[in-house]
Protein backbone atom coordinates (compact mmCIF):
# COMPACT_ATOMS: atom_id res chain seq x y z
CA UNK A 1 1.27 4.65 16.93
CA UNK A 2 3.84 7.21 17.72
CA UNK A 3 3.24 9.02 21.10
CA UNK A 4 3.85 12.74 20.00
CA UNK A 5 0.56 14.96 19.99
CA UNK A 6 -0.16 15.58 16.64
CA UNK A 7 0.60 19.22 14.53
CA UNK A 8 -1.32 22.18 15.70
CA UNK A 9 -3.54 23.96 13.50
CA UNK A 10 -5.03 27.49 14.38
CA UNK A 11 -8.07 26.39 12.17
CA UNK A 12 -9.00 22.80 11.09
CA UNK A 13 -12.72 23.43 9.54
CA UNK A 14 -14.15 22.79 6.46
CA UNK A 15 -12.87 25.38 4.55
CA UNK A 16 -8.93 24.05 5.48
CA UNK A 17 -10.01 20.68 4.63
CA UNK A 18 -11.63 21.44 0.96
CA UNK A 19 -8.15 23.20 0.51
CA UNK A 20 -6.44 19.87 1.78
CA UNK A 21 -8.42 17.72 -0.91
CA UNK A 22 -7.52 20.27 -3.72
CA UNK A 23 -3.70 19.42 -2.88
CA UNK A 24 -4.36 15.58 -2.98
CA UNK A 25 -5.79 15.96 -5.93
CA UNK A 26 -2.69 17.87 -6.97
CA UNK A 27 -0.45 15.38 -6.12
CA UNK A 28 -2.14 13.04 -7.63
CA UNK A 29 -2.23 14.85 -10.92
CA UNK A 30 1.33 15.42 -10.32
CA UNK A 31 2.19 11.61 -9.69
CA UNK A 32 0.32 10.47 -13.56
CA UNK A 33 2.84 13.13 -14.97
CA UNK A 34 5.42 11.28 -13.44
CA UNK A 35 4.52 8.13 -14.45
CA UNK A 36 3.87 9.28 -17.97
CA UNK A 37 7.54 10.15 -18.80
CA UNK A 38 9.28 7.72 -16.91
CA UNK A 39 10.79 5.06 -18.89
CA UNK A 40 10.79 1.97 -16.10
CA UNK A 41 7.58 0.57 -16.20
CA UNK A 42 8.05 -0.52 -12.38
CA UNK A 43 8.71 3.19 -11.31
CA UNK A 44 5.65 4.21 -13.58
CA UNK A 45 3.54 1.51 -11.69
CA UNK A 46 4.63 3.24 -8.29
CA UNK A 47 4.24 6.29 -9.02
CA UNK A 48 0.56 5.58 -10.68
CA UNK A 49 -0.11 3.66 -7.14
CA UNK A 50 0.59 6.91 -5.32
CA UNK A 51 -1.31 9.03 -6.68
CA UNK A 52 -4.37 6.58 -6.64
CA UNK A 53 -3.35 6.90 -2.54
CA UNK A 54 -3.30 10.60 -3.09
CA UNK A 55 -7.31 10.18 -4.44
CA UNK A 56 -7.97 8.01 -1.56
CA UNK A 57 -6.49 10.76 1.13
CA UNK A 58 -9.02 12.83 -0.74
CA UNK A 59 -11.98 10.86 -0.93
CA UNK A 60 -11.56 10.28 3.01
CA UNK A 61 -11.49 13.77 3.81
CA UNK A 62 -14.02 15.06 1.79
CA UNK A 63 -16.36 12.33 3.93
CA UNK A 64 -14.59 14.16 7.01
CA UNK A 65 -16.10 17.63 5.74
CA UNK A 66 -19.44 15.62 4.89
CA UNK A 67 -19.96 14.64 8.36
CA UNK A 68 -18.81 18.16 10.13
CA UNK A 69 -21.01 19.90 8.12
C-alpha cells in the first residue's frame, strides 16, 4: 500500500461516480474494439481481459453509489 494520501476531489458523490461507471464502461467498449482488429490472438485475449476488469471497476462502484444513496 503506497503511503501517499490519495487524489483530492472537490466532489466525490453519486453523481461523479455514475459519471465514473459511464467511463469504465467506455473503456471497456473501447478494449473489445481493440481486440477485434488485432491480429495476435494473445494481445486480443489481453485486451478482452481488460476490459472485462474495466466492467468489474464498474460493477464495484455502482454498489459504492448503491450503498451512499
Amino acid at each position: 500500500p503506497s503511503s501517499e494520501p490519495p487524489p483530492f476531489f472537490e466532489r466525490l458523490d453519486a453523481a461523479f461516480l455514475r459519471e465514473l461507471v459511464q467511463g469504465e464502461a467506455g473503456g471497456d467498449v473501447l478494449y473489445h474494439k481493440w481486440a477485434s482488429n488485432e491480429p495476435n490472438p494473445d494481445v486480443a485475449h489481453l485486451y478482452r481481459l481488460n476490459g472485462k476488469e474495466e466492467t468489474g471497476h464498474g460493477n464495484r462502484v455502482s454498489q459504492v453509489i448503491a450503498l451512499i444513496q
